[in-house]
N, C-alpha and C. Protein backbone atom coordinates (compact mmCIF):
# COMPACT_ATOMS: atom_id res chain seq x y z
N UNK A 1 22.75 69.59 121.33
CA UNK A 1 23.41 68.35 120.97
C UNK A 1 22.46 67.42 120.21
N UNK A 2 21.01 67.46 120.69
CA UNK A 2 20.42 66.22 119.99
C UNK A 2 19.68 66.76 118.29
N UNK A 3 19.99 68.16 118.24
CA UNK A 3 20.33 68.70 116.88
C UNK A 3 21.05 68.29 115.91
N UNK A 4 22.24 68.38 116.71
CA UNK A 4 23.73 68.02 116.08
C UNK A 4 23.14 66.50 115.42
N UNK A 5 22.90 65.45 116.75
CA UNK A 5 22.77 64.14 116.38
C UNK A 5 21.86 64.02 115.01
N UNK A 6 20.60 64.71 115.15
CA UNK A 6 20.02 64.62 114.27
C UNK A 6 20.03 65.04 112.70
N UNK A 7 20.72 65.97 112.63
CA UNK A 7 21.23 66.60 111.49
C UNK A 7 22.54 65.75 110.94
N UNK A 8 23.20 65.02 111.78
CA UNK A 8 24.10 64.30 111.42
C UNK A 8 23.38 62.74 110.60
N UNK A 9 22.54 61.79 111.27
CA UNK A 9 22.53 60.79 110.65
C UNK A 9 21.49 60.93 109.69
N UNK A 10 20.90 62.45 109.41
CA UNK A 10 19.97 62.99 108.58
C UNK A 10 20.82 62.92 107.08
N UNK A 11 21.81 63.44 107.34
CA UNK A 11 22.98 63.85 106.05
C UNK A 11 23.37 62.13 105.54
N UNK A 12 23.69 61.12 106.89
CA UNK A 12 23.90 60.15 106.60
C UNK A 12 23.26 59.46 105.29
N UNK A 13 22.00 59.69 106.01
CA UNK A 13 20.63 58.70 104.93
C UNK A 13 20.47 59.51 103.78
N UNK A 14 20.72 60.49 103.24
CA UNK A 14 20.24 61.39 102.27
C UNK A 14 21.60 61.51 101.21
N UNK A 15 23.15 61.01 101.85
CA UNK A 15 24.16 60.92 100.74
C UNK A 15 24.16 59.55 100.46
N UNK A 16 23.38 58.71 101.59
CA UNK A 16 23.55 57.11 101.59
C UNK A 16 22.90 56.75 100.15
N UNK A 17 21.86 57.51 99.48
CA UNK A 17 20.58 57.31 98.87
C UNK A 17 21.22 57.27 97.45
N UNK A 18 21.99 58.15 97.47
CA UNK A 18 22.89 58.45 95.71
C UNK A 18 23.66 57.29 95.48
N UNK A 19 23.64 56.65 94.43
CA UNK A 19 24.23 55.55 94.43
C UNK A 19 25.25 56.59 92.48
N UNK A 20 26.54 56.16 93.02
CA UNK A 20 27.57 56.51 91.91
C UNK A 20 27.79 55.32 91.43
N UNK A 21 27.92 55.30 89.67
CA UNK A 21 28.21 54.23 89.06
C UNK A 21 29.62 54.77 88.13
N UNK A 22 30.48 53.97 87.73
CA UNK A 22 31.85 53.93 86.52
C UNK A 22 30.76 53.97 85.44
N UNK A 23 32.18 54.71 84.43
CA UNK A 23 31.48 54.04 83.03
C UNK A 23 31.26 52.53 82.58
N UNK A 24 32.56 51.82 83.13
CA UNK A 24 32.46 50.39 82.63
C UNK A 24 30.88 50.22 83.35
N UNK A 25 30.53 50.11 84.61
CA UNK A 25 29.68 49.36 84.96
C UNK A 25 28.09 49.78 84.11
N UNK A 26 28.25 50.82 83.67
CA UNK A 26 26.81 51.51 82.91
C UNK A 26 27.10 50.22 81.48
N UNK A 27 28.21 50.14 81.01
CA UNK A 27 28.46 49.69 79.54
C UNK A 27 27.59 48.29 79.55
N UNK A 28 26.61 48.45 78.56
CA UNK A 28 25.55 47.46 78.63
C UNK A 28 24.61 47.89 77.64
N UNK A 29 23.02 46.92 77.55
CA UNK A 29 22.49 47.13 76.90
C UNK A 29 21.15 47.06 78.32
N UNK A 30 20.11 47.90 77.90
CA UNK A 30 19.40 48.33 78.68
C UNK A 30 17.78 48.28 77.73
N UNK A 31 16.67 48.45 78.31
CA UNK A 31 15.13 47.88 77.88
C UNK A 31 14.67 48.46 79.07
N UNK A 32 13.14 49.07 78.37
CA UNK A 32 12.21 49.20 79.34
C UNK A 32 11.25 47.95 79.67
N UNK A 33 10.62 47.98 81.37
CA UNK A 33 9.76 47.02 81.54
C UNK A 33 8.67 47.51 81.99
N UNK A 34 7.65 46.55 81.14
CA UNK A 34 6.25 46.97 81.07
C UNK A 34 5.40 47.74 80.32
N UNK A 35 6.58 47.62 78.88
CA UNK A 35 6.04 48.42 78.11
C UNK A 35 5.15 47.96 77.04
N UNK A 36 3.85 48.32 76.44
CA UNK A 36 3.33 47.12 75.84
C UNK A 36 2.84 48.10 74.47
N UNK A 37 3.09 49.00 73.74
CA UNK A 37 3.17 49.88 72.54
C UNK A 37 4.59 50.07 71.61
N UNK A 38 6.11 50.10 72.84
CA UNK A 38 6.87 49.61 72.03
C UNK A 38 8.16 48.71 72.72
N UNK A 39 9.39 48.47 71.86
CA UNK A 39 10.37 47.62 72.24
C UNK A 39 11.46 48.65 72.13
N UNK A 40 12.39 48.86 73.25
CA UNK A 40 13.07 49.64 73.59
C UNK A 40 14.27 49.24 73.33
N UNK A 41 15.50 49.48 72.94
CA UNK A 41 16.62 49.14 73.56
C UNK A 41 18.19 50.32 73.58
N UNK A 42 18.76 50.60 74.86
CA UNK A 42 19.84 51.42 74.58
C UNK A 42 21.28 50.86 74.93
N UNK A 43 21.85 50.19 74.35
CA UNK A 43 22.89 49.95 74.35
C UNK A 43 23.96 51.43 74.61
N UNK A 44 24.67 51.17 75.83
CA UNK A 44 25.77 52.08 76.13
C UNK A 44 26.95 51.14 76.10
N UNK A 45 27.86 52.02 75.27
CA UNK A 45 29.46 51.18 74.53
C UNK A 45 30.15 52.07 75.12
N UNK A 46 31.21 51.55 74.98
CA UNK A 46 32.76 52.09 76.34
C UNK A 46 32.86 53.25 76.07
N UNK A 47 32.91 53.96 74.63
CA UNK A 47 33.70 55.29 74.07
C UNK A 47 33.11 56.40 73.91
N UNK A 48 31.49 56.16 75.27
CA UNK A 48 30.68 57.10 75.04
C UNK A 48 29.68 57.42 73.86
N UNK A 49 29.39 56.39 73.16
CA UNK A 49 28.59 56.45 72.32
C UNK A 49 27.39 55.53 72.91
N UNK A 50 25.97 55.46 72.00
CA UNK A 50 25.07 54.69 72.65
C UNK A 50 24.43 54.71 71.27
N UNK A 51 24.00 53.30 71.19
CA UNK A 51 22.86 52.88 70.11
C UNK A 51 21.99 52.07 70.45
N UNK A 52 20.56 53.47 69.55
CA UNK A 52 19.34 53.16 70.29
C UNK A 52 18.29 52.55 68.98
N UNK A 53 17.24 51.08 69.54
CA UNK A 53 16.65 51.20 68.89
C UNK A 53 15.34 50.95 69.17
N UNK A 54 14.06 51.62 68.69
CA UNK A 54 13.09 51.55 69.06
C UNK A 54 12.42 50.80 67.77
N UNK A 55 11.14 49.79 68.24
CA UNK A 55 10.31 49.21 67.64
C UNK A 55 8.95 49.55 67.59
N UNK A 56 8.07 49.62 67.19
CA UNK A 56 6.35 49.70 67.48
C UNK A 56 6.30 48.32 68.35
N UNK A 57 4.52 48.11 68.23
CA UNK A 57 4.07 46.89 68.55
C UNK A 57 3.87 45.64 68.24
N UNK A 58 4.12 46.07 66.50
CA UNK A 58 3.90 45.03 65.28
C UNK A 58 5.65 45.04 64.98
N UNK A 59 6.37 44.86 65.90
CA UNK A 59 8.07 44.84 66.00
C UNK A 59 8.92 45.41 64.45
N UNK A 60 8.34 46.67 64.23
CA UNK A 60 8.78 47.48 63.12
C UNK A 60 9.57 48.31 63.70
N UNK A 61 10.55 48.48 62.91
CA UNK A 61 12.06 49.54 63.52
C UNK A 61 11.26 50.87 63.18
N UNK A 62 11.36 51.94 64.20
CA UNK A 62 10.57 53.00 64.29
C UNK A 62 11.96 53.59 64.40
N UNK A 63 13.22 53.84 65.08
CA UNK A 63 14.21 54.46 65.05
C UNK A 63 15.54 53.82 65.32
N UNK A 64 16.57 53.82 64.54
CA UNK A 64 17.79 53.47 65.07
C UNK A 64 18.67 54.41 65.22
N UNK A 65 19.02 54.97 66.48
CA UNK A 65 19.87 56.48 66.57
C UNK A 65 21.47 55.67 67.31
N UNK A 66 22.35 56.69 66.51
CA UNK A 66 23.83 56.90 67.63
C UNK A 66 23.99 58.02 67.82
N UNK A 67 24.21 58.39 68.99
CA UNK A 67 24.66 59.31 69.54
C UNK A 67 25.72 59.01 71.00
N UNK A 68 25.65 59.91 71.67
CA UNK A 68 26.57 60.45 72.85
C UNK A 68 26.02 60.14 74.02
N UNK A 69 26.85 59.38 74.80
CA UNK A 69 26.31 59.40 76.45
C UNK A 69 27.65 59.71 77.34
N UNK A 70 27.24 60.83 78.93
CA UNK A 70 28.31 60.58 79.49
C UNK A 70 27.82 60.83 81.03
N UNK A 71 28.23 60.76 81.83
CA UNK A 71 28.66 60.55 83.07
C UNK A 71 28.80 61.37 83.87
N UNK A 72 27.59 62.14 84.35
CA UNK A 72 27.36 63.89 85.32
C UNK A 72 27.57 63.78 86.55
N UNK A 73 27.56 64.41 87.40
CA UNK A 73 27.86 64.59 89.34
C UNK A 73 28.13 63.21 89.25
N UNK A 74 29.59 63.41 89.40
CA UNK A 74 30.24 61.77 90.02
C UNK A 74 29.44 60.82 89.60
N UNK A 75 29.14 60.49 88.49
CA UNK A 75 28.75 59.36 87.87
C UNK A 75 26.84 58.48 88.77
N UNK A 76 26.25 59.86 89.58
CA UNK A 76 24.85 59.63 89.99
C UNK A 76 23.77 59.67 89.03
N UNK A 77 24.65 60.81 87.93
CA UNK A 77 23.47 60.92 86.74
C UNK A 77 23.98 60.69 85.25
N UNK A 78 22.90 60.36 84.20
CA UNK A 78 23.94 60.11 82.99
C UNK A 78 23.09 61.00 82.21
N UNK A 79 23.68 61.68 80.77
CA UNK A 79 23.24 62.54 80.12
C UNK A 79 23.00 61.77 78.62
N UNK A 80 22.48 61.89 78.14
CA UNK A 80 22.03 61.63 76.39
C UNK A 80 21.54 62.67 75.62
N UNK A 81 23.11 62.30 74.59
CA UNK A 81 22.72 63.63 73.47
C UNK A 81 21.62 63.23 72.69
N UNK A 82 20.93 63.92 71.71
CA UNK A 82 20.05 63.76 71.07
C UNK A 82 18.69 62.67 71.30
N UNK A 83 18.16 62.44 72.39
CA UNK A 83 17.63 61.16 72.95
C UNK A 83 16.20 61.94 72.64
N UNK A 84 15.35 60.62 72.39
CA UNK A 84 13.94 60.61 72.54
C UNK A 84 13.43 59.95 73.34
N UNK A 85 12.69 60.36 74.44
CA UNK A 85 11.91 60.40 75.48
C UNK A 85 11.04 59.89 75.05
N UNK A 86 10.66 58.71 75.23
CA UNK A 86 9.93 57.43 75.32
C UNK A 86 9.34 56.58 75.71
N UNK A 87 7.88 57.29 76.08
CA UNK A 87 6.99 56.66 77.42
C UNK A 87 5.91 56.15 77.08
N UNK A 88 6.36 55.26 75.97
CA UNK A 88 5.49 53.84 76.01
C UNK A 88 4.69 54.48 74.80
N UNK A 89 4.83 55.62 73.46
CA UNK A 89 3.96 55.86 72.91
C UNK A 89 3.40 55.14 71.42
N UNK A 90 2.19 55.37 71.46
CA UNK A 90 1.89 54.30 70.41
C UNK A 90 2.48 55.00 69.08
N UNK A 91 3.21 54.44 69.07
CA UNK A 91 4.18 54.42 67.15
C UNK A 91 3.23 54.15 66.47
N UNK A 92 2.63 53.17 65.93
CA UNK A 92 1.46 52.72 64.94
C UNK A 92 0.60 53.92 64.72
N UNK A 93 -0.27 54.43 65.39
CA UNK A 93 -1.33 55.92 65.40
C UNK A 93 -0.44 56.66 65.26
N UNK A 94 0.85 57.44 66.14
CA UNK A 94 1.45 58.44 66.01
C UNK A 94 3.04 58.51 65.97
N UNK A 95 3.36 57.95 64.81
CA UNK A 95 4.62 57.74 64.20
C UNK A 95 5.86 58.70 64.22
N UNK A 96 5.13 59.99 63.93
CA UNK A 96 6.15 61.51 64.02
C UNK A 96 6.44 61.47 65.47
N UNK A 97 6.05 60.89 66.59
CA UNK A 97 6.48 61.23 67.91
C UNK A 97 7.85 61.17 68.07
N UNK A 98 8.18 60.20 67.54
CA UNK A 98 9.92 59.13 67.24
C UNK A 98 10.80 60.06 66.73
N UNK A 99 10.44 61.40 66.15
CA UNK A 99 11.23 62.13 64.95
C UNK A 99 12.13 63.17 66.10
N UNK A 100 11.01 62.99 67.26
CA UNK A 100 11.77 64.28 68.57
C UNK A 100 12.90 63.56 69.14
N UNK A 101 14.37 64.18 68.51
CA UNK A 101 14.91 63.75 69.29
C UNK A 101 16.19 64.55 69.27
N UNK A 102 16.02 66.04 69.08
CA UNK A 102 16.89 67.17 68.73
C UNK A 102 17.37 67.12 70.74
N UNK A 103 16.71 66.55 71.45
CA UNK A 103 16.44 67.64 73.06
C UNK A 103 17.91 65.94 74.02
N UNK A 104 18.50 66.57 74.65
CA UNK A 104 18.89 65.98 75.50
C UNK A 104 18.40 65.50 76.88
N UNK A 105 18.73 64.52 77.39
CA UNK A 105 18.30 64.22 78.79
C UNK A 105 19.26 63.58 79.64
N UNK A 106 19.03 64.23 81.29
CA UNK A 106 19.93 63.89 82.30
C UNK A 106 19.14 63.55 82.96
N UNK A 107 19.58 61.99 83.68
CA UNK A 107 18.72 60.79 83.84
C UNK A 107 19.10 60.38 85.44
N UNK A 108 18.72 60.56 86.27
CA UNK A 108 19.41 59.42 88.08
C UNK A 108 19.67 58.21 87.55
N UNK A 109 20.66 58.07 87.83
CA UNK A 109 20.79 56.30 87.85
C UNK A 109 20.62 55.80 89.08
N UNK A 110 20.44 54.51 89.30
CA UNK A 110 20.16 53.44 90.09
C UNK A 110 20.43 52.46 90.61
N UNK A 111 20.32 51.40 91.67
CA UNK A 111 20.51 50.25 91.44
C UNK A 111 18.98 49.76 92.14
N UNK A 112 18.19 48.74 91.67
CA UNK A 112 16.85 48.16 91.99
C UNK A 112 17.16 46.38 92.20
N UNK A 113 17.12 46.07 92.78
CA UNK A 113 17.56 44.79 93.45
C UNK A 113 18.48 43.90 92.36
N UNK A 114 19.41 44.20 92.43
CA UNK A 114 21.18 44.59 92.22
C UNK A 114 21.14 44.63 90.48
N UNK A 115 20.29 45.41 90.09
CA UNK A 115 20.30 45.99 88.69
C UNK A 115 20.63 47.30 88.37
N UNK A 116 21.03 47.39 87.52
CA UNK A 116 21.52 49.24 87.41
C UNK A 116 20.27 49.48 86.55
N UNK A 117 18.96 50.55 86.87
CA UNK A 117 18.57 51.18 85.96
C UNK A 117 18.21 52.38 85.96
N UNK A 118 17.16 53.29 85.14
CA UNK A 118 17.24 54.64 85.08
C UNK A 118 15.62 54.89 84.86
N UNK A 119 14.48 55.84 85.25
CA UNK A 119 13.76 56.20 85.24
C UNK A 119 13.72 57.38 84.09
N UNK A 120 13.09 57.42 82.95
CA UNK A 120 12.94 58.81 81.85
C UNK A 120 11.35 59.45 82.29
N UNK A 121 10.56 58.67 82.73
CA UNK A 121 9.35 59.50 83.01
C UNK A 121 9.06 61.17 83.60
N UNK A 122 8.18 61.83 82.67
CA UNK A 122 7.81 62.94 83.57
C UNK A 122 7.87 63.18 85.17
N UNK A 123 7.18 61.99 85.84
CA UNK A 123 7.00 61.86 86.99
C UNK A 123 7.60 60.60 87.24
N UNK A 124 8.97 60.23 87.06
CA UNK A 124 9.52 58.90 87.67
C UNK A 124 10.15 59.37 89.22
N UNK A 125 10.64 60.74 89.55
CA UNK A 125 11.02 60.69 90.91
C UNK A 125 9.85 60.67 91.90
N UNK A 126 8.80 60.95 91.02
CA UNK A 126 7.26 60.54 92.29
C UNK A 126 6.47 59.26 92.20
N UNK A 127 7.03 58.65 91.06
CA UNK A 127 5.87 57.57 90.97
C UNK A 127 6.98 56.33 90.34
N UNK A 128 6.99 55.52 91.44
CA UNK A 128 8.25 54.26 90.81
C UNK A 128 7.40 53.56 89.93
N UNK A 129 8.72 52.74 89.10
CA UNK A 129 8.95 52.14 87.93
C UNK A 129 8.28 52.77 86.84
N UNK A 130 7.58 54.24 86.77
CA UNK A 130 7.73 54.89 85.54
C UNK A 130 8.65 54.73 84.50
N UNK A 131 8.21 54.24 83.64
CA UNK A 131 9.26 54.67 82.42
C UNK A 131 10.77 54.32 82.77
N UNK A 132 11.16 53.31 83.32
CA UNK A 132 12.01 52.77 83.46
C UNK A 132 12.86 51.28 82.87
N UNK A 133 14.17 51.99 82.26
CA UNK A 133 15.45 50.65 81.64
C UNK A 133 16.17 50.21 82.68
N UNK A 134 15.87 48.95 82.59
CA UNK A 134 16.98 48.08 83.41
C UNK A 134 17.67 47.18 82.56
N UNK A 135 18.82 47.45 82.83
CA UNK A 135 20.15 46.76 82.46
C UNK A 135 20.20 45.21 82.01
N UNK A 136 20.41 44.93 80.76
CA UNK A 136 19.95 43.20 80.61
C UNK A 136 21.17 42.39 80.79
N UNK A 137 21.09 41.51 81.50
CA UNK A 137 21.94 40.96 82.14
C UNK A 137 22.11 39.58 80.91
């Protein structure tokens, strides 16, 4: 029995943890914080599209992309077509980095004290606020 118990409020805390979001509530414009090489921004629009634009440091447009976003396992994770993975790199020295952006990414979403955001880092499920957009209010 004290198996049972335990395996039970085990499952509790571990589905409690996934937080599901709608599309409306993702629809926004989103920025990384703490980034100090470039200026981020991904706007997600109702019809599944998303426009992204990245700046250097000297606030020069390094990329303006549209593409595709949508809404994976019950709305816990979100996917981006053609996205470049963007962890703070210096544009100014290495400019071609910006050009990668053939590769998709499926992202956890969040909520961080009542913000919706998303972690892109290599290591954002081990190391918080990696490489992380929060939602601009």
């Amino acid at each position: 029995m004290k198996l049972f118990v335990k395996i039970f409020f085990l499952s509790i805390i571990l589905t409690g943890c996934t937080r599901h979001f709608s599309k409306q509530e993702l629809v926004g414009r989103y920025s990384p914080y703490g980034y100090k090489y470039t200026y981020d921004t991904i706007e997600l629009q109702t019809e599944g599209i998303y426009r992204r634009k990245v700046y250097d440091k000297n606030k020069k447009l390094q990329l303006d992309l549209t593409s595709k976003w949508e809404l994976r396992d019950e709305g816990s994770k979100i996917f981006f077509h053609s996205f470049y993975l963007n962890l703070d790199d210096d544009l100014i020295r290495f400019p071609h980095l910006v050009q990668d952006t053939t590769g998709g990414g499926l992202i956890n979403l969040d909520k961080n004290a009542g913000t919706i955001e998303f972690c892109v880092g290599y290591f954002s499920a081990d190391l918080p606020d990696q490489n992380c957009y929060r939602k601009i209010k």
